[in-house]
PDB file of N, CA and C in Angstrom:
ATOM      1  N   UNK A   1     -20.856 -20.627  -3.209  1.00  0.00           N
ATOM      2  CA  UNK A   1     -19.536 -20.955  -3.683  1.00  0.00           C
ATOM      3  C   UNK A   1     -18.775 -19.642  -3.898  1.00  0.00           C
ATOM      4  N   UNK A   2     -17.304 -19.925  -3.640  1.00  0.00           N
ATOM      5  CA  UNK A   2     -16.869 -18.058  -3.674  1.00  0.00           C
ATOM      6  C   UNK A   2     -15.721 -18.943  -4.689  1.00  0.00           C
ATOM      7  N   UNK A   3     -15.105 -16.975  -5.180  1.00  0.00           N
ATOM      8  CA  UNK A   3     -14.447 -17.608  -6.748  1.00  0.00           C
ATOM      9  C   UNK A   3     -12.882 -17.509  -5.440  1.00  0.00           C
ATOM     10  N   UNK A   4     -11.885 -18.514  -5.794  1.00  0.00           N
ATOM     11  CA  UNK A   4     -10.594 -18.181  -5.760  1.00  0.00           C
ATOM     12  C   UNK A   4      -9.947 -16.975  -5.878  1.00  0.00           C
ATOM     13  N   UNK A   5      -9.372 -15.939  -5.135  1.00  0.00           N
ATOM     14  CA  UNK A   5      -8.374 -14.788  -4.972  1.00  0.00           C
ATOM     15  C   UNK A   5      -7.671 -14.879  -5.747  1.00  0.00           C
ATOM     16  N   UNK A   6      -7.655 -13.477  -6.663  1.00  0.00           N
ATOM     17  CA  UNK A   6      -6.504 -13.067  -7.739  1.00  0.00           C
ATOM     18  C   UNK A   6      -5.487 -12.267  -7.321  1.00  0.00           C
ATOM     19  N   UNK A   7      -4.299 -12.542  -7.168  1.00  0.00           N
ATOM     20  CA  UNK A   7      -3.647 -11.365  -6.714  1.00  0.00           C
ATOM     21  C   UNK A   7      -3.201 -10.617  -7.528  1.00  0.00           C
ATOM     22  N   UNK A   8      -2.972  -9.498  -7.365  1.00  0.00           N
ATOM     23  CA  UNK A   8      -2.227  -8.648  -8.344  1.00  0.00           C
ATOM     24  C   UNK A   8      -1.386  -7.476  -7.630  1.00  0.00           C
ATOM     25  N   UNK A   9       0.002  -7.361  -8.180  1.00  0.00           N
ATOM     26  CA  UNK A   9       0.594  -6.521  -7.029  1.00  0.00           C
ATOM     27  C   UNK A   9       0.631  -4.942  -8.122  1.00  0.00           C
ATOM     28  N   UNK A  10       0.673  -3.937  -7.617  1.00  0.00           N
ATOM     29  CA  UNK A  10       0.730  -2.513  -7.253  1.00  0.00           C
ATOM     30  C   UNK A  10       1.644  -1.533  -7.365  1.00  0.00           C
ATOM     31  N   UNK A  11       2.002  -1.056  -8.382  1.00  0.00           N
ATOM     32  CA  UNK A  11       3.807  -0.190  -7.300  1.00  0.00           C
ATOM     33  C   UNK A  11       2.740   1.006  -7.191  1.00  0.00           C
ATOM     34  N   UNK A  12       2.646   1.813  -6.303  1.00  0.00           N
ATOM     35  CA  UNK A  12       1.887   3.097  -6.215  1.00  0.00           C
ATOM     36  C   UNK A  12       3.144   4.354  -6.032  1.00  0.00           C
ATOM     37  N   UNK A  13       3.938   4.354  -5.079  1.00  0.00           N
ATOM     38  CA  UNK A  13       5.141   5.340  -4.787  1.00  0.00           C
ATOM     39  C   UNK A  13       6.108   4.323  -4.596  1.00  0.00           C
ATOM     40  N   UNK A  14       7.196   5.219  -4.588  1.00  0.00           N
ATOM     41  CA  UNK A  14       8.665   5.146  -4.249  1.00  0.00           C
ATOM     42  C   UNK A  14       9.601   4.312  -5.189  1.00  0.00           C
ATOM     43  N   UNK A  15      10.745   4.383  -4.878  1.00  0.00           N
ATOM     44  CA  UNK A  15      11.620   3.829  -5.716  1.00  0.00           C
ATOM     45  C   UNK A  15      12.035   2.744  -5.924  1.00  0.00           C
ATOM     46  N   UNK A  16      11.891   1.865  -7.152  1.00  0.00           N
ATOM     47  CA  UNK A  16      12.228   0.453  -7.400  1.00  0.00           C
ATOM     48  C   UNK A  16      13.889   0.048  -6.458  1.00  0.00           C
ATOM     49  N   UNK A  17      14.701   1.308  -6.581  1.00  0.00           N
ATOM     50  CA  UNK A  17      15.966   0.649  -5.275  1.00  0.00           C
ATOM     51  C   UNK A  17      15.539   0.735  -4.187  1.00  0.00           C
ATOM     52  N   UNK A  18      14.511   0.673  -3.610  1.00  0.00           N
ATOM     53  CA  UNK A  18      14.131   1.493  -1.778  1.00  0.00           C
ATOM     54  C   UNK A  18      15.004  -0.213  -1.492  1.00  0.00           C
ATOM     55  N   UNK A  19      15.575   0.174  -0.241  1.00  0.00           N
ATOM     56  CA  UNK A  19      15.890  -0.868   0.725  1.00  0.00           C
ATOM     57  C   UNK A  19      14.558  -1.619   1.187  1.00  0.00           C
ATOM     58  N   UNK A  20      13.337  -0.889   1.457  1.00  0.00           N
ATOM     59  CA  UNK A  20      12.498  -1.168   2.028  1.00  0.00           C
ATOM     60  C   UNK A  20      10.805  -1.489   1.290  1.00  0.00           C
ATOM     61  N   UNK A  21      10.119  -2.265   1.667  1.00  0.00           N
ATOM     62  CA  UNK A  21       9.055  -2.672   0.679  1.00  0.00           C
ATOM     63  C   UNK A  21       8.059  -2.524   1.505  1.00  0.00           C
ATOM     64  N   UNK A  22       6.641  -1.604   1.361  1.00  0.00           N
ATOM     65  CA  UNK A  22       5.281  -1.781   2.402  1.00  0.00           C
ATOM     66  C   UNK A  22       4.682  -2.180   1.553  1.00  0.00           C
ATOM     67  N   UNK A  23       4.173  -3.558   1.817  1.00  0.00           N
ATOM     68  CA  UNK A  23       2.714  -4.214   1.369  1.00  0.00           C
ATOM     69  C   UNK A  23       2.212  -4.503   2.014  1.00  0.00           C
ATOM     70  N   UNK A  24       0.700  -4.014   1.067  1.00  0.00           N
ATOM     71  CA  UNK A  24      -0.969  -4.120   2.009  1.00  0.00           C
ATOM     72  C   UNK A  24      -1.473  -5.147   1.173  1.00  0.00           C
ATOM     73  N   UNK A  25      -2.494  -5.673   2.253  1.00  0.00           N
ATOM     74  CA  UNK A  25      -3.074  -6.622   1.435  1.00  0.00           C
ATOM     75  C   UNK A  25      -4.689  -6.497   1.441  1.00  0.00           C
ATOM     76  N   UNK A  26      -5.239  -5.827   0.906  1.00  0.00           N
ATOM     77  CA  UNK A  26      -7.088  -5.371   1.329  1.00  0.00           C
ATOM     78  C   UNK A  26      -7.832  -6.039   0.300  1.00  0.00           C
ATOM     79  N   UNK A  27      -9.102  -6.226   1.417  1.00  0.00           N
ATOM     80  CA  UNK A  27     -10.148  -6.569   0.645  1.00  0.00           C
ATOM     81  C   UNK A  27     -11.337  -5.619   0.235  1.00  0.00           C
ATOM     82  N   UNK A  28     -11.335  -5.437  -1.012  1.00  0.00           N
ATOM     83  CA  UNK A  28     -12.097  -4.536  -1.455  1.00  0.00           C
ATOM     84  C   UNK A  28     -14.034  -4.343  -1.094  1.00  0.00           C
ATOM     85  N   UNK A  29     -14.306  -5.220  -0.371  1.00  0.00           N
ATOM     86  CA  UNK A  29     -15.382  -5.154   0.099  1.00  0.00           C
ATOM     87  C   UNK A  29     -15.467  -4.807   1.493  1.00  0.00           C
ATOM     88  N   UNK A  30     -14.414  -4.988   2.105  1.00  0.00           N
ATOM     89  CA  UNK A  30     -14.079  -5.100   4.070  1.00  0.00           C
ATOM     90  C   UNK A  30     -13.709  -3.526   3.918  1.00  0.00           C
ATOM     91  N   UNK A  31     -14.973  -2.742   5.526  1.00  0.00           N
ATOM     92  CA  UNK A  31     -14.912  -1.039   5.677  1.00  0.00           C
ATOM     93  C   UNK A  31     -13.295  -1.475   6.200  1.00  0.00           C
ATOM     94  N   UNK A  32     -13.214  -2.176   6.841  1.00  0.00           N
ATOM     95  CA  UNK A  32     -11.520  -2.310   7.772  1.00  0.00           C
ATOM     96  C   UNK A  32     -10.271  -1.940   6.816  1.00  0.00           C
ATOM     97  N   UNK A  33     -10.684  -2.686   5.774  1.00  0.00           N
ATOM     98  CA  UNK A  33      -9.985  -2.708   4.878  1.00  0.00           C
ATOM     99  C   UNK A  33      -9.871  -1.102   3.801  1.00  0.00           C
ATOM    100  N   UNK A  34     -11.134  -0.756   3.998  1.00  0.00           N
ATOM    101  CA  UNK A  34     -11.337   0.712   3.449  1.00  0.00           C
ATOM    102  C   UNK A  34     -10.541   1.759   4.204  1.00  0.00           C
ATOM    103  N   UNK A  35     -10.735   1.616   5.232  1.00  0.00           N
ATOM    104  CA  UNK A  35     -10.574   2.472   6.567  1.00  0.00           C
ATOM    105  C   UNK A  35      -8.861   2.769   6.918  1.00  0.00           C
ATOM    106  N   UNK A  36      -8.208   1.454   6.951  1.00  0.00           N
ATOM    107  CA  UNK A  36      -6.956   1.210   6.593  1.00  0.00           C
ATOM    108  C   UNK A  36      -6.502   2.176   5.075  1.00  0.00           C
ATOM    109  N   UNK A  37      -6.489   1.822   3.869  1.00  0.00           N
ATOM    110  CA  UNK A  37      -6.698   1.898   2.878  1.00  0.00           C
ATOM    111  C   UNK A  37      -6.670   3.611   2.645  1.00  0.00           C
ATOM    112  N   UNK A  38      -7.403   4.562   3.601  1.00  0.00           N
ATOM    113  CA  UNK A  38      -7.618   5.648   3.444  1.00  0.00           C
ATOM    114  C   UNK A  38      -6.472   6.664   4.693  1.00  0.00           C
ATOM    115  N   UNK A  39      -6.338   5.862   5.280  1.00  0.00           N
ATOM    116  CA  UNK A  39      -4.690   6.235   6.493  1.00  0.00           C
ATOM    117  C   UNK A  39      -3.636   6.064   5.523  1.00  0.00           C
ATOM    118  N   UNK A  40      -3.537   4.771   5.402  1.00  0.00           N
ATOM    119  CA  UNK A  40      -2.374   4.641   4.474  1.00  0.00           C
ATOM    120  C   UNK A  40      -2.106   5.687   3.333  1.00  0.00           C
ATOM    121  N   UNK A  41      -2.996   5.942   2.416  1.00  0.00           N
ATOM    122  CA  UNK A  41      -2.829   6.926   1.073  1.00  0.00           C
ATOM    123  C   UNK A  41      -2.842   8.304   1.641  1.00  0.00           C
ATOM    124  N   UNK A  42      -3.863   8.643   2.564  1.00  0.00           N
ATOM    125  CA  UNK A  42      -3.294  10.064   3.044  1.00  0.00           C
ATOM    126  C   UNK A  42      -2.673  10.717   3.858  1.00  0.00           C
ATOM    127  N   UNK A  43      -1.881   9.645   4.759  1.00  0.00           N
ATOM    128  CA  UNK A  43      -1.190   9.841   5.620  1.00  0.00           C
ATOM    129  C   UNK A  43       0.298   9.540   5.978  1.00  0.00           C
ATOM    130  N   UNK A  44       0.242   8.069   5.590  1.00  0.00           N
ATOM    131  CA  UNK A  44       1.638   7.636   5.304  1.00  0.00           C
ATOM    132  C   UNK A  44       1.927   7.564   3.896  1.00  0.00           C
ATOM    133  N   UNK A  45       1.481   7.055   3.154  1.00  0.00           N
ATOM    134  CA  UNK A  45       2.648   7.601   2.080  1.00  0.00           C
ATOM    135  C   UNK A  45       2.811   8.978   1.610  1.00  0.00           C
ATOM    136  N   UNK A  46       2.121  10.146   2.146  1.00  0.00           N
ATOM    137  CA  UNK A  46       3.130  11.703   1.417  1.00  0.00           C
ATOM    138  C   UNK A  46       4.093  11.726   2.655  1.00  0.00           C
ATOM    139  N   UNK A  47       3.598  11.132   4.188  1.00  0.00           N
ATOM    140  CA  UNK A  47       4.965  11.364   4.865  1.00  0.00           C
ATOM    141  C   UNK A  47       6.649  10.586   4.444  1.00  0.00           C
ATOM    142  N   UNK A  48       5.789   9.566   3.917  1.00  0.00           N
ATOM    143  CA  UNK A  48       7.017   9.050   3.631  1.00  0.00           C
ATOM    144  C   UNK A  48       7.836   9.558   2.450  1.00  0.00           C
ATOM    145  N   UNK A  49       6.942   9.608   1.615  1.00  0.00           N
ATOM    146  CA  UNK A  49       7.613  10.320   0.515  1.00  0.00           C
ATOM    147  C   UNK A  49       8.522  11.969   0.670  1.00  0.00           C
ATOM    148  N   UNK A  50       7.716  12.444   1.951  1.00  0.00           N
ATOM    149  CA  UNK A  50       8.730  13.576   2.287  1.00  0.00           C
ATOM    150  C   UNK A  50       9.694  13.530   2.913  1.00  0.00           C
ATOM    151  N   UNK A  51      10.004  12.488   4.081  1.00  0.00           N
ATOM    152  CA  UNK A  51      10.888  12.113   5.217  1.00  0.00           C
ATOM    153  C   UNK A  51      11.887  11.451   4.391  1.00  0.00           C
ATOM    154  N   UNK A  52      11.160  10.509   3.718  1.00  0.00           N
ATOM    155  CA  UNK A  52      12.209   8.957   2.981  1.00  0.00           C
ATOM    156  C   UNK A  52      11.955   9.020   1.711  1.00  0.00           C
ATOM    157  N   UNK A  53      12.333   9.305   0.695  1.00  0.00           N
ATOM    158  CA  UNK A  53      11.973   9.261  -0.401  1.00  0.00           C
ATOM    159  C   UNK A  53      12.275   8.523  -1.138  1.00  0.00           C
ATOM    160  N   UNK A  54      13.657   8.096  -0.758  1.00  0.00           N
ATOM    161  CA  UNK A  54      14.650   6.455  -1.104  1.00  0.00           C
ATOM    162  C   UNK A  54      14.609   5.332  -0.393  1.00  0.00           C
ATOM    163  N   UNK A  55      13.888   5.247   0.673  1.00  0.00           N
ATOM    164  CA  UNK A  55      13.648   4.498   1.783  1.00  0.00           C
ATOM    165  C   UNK A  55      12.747   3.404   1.650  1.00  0.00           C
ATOM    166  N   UNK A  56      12.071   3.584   1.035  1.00  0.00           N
ATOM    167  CA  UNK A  56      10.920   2.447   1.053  1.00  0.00           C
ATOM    168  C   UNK A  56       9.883   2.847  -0.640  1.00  0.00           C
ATOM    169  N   UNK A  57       9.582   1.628  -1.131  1.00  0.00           N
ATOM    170  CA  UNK A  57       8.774   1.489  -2.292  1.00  0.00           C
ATOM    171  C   UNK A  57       7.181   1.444  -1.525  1.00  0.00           C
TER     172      UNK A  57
END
């Protein structure tokens, strides 16, 4: 039997006005999800935060 999904949302960077919103949705046990998870934090968001800084939350 598996328990029902909790969601819980995140702000990690950027600005509550961004025009723009990136949400991930991972599973904390899935490498895919790790793997993803580890592009995203060290790759795209300091670019974004340097390129766009108002651009996207």
């Amino acid at each position: 039997m598996s328990l029902p999904p909790q969601y819980s949302g995140h702000r990690i960077a950027g600005s509550p006005g961004a025009r723009h919103t990136l949400e991930l949705y991972l599973d904390y046990v899935c490498p895919f999800s790790a793997k993803l998870w580890n592009q995203v934090f060290n790759h795209v968001l300091p670019w974004l935060a340097q390129e766009h800084p108002d651009l996207v939350q």
